[in-house]
PDB file of N, CA and C in Angstrom:
ATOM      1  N   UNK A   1      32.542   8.676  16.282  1.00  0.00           N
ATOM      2  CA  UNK A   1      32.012   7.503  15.629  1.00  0.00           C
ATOM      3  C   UNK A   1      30.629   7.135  16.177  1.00  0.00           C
ATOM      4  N   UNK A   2      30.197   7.515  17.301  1.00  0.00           N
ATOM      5  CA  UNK A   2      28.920   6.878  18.271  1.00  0.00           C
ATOM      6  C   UNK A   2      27.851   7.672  17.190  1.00  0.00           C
ATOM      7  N   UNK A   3      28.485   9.111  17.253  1.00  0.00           N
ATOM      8  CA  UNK A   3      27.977  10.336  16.456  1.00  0.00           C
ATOM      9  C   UNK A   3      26.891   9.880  14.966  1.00  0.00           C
ATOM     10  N   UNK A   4      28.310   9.270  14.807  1.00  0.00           N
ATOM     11  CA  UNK A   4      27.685   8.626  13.191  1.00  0.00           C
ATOM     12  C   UNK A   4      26.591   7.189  13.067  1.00  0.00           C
ATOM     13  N   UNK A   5      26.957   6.609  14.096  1.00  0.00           N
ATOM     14  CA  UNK A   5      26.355   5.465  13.884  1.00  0.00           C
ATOM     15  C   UNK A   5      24.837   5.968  14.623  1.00  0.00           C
ATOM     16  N   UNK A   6      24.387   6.406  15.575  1.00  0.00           N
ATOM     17  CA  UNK A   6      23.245   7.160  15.916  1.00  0.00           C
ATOM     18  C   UNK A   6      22.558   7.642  14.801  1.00  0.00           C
ATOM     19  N   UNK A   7      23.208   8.578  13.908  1.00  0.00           N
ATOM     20  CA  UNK A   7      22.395   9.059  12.978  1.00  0.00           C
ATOM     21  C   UNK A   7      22.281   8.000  11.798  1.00  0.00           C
ATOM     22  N   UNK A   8      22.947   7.225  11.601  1.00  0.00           N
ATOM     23  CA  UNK A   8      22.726   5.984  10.478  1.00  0.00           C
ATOM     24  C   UNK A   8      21.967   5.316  10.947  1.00  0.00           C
ATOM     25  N   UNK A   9      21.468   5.154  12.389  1.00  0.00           N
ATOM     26  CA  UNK A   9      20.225   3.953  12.887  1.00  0.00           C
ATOM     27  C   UNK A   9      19.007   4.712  13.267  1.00  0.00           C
ATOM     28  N   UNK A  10      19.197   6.158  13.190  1.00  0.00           N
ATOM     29  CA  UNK A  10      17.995   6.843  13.237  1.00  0.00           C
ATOM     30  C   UNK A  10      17.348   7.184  11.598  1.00  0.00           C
ATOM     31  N   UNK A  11      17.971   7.088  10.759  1.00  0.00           N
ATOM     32  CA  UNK A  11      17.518   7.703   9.559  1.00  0.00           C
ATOM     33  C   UNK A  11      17.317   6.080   8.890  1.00  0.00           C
ATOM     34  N   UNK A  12      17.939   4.871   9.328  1.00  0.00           N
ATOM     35  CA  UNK A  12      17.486   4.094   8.869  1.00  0.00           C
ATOM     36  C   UNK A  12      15.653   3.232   9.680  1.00  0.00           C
ATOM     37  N   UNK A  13      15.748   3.556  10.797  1.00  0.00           N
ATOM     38  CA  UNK A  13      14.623   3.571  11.600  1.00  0.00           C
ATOM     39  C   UNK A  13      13.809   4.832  10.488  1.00  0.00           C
ATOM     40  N   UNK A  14      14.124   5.436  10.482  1.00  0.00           N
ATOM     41  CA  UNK A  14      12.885   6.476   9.010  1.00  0.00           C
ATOM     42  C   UNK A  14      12.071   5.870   8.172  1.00  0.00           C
ATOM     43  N   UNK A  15      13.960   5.319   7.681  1.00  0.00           N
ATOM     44  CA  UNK A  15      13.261   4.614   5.921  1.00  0.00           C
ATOM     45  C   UNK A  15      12.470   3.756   6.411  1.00  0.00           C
ATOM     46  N   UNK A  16      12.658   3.093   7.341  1.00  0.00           N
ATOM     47  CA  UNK A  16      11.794   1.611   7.579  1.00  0.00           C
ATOM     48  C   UNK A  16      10.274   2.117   7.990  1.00  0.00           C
ATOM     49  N   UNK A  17      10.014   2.867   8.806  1.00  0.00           N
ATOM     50  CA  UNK A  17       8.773   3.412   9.074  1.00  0.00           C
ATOM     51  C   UNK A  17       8.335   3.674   7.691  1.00  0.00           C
ATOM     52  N   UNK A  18       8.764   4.749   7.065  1.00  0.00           N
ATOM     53  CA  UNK A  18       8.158   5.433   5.849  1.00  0.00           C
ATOM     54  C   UNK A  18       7.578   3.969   4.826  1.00  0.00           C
ATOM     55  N   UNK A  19       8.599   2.821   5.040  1.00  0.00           N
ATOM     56  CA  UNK A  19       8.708   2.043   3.808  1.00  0.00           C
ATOM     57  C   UNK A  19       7.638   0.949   4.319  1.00  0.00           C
ATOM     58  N   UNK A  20       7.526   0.287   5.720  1.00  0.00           N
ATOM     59  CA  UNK A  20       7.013  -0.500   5.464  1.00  0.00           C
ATOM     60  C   UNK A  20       5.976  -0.495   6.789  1.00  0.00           C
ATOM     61  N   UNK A  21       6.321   0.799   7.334  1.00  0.00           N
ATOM     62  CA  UNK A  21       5.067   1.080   8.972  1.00  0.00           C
ATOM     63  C   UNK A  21       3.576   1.454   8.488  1.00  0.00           C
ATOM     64  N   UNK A  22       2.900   0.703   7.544  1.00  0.00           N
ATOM     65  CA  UNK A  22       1.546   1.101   6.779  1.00  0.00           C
ATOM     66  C   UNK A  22       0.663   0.225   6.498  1.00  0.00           C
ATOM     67  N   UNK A  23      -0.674   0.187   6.981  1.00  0.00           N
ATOM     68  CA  UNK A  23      -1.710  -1.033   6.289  1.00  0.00           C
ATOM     69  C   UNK A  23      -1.371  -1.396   4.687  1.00  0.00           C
ATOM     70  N   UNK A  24      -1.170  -0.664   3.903  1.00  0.00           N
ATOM     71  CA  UNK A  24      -0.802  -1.442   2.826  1.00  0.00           C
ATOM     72  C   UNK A  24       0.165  -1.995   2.213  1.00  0.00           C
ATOM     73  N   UNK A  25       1.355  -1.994   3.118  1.00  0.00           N
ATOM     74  CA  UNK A  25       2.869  -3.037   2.778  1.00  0.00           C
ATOM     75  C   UNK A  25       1.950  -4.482   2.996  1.00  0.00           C
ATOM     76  N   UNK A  26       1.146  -5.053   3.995  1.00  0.00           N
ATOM     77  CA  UNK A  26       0.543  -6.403   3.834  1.00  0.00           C
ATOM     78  C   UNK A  26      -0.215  -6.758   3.055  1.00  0.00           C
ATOM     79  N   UNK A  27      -1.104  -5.366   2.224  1.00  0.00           N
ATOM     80  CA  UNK A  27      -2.447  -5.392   1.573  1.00  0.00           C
ATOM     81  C   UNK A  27      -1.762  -5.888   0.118  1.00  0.00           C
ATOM     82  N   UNK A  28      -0.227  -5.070  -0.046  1.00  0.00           N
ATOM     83  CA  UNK A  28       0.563  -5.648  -1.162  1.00  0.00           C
ATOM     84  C   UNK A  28       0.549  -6.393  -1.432  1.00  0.00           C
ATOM     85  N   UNK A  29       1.330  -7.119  -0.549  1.00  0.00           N
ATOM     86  CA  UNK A  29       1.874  -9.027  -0.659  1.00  0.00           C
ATOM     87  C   UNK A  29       0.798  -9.909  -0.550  1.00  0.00           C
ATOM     88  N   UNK A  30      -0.807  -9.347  -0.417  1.00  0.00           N
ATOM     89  CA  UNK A  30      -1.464 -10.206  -0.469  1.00  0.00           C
ATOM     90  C   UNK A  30      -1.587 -11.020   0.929  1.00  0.00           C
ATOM     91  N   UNK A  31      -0.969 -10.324   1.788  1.00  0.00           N
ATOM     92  CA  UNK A  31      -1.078 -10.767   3.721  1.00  0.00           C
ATOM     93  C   UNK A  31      -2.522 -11.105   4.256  1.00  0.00           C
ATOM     94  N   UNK A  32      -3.316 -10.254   3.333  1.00  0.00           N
ATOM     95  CA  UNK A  32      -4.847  -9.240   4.293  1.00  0.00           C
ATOM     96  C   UNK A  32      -5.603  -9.269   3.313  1.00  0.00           C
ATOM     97  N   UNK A  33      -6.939  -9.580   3.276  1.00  0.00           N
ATOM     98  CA  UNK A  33      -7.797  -9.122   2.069  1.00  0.00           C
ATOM     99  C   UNK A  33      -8.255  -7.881   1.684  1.00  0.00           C
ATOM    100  N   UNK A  34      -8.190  -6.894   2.940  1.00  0.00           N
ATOM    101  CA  UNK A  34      -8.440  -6.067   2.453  1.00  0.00           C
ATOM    102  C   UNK A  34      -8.655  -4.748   3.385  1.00  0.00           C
ATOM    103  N   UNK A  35      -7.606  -3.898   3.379  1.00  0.00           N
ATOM    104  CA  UNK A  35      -7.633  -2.412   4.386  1.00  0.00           C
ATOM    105  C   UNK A  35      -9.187  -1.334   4.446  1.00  0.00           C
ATOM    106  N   UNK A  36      -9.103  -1.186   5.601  1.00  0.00           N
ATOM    107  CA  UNK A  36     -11.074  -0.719   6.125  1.00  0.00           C
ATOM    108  C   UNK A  36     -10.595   0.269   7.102  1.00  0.00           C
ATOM    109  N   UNK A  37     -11.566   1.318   6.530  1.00  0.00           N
ATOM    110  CA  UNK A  37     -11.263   2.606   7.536  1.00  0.00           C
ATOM    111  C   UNK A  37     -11.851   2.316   8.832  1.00  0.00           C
ATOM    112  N   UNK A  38     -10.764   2.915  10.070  1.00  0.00           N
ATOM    113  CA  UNK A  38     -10.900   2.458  11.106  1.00  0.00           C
ATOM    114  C   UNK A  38     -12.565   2.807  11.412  1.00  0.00           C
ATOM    115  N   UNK A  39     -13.385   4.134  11.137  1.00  0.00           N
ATOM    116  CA  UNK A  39     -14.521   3.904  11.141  1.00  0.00           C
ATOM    117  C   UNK A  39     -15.962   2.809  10.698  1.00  0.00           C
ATOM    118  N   UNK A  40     -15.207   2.309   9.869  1.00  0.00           N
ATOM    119  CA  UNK A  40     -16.113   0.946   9.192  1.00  0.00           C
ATOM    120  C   UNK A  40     -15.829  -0.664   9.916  1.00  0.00           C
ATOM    121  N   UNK A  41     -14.937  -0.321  10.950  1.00  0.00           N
ATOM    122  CA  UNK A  41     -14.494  -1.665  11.348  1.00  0.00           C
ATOM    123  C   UNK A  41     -16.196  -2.308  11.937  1.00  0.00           C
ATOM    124  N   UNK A  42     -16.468  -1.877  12.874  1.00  0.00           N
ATOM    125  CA  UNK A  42     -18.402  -2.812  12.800  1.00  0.00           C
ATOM    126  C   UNK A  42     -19.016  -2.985  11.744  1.00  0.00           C
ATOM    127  N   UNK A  43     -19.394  -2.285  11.401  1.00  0.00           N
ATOM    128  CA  UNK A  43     -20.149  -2.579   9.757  1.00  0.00           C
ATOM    129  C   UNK A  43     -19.456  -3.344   9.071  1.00  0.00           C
ATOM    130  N   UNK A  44     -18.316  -3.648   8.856  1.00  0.00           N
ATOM    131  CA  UNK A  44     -17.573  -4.791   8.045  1.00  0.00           C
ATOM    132  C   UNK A  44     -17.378  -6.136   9.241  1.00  0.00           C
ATOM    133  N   UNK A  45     -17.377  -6.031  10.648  1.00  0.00           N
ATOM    134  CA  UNK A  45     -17.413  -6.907  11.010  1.00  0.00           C
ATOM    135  C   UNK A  45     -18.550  -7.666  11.442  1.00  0.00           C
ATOM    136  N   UNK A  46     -19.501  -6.686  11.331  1.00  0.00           N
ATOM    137  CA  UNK A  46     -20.808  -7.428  11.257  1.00  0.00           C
ATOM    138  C   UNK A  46     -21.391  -8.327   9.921  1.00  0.00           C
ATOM    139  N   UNK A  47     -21.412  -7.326   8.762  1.00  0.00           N
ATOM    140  CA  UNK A  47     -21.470  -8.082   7.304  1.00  0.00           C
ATOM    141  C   UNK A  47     -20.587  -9.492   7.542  1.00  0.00           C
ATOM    142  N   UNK A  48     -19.483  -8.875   7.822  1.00  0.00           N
ATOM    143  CA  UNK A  48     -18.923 -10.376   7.649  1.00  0.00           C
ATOM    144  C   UNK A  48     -18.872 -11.843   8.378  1.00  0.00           C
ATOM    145  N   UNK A  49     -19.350 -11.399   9.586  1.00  0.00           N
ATOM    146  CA  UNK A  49     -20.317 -12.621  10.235  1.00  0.00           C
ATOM    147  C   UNK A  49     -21.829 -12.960  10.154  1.00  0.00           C
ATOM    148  N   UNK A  50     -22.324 -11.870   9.751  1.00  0.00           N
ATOM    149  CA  UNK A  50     -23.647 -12.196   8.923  1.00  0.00           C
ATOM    150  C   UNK A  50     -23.411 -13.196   8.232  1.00  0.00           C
ATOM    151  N   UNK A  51     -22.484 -12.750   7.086  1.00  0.00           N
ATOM    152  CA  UNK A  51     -22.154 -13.917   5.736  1.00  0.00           C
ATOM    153  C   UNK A  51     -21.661 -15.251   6.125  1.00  0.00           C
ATOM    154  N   UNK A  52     -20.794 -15.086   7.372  1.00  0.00           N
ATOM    155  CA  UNK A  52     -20.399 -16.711   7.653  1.00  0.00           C
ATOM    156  C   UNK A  52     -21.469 -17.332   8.755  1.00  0.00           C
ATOM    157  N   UNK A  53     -22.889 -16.900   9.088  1.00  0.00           N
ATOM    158  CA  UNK A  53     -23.499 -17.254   9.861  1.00  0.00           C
ATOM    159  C   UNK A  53     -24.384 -18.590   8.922  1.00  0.00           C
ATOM    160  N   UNK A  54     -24.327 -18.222   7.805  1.00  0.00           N
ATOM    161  CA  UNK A  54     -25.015 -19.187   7.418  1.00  0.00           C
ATOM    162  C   UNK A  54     -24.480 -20.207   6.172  1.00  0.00           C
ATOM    163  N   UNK A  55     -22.807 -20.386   6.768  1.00  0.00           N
ATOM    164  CA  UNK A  55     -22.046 -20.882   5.945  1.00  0.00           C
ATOM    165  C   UNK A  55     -22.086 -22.682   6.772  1.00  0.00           C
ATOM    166  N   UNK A  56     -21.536 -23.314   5.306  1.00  0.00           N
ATOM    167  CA  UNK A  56     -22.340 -24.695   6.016  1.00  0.00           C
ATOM    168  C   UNK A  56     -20.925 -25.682   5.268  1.00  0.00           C
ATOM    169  N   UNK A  57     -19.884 -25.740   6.364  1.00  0.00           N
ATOM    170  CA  UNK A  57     -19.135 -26.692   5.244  1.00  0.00           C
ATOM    171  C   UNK A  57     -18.802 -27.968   5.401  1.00  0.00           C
ATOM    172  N   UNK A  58     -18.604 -28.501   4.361  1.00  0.00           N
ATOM    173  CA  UNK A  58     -19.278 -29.971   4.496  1.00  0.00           C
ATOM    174  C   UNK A  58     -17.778 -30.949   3.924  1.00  0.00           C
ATOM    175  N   UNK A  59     -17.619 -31.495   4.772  1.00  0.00           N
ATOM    176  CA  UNK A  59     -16.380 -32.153   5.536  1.00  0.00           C
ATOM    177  C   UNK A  59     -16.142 -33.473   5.031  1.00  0.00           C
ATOM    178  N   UNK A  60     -14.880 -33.780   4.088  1.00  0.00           N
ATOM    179  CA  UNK A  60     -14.760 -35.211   3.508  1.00  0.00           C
ATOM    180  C   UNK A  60     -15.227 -36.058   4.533  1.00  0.00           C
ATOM    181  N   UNK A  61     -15.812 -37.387   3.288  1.00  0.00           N
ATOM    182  CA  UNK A  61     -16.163 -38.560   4.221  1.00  0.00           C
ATOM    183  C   UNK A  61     -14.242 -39.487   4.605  1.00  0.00           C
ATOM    184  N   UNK A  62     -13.968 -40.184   5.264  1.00  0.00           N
ATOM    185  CA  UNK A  62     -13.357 -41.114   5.631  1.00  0.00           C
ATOM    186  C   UNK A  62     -13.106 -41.882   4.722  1.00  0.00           C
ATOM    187  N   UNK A  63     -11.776 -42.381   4.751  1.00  0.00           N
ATOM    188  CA  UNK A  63     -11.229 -43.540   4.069  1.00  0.00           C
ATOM    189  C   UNK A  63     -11.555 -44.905   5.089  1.00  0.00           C
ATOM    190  N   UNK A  64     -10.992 -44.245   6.286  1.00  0.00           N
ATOM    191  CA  UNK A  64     -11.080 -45.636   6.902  1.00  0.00           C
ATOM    192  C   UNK A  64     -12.038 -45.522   8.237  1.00  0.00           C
ATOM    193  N   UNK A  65     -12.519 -46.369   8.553  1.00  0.00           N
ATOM    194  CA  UNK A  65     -13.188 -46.233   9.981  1.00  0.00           C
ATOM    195  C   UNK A  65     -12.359 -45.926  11.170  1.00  0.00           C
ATOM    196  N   UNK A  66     -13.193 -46.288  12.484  1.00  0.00           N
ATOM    197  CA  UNK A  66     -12.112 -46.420  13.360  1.00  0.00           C
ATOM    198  C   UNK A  66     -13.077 -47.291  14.143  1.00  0.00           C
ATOM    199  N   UNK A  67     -12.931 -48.670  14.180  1.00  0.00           N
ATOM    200  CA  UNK A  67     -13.699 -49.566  14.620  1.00  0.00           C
ATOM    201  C   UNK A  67     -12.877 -50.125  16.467  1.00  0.00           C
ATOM    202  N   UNK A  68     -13.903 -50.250  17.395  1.00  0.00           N
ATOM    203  CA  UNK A  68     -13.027 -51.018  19.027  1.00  0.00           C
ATOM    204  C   UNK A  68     -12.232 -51.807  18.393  1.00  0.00           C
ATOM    205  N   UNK A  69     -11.552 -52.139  19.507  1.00  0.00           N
ATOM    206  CA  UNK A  69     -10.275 -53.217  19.396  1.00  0.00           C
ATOM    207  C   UNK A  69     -10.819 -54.461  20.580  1.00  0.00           C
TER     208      UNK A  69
END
């Protein structure tokens, strides 16, 4: 019985790798915007702080003050 259950938690350890051990099981569901070959990781992380370097966001005003007591 050890026999069997070994090979049912090894072949299910498979499916699970095969099924969901991959950048794009998250890219699916919409987790990640978007999978980048490990060679492009600078060049995309540079662009993309380039782009937020000159991002400017601009923050509701207040309902209420906050005046001393």
């Amino acid at each position: 019985e050890a026999d069997d259950s070994e090979a049912m938690r090894a072949r299910m350890v498979k499916e699970y790798k095969a099924e969901l051990m991959h950048p794009y099981y998250a890219a699916e569901r919409g987790l990640v915007d978007d999978v980048i070959d490990p060679a492009e990781t600078r060049a995309v992380l540079i662009a993309s702080l380039a782009m937020l370097k000159t991002k400017h966001a601009d923050l509701p005003s207040r309902k209420h003050g906050n005046p001393p007591q």
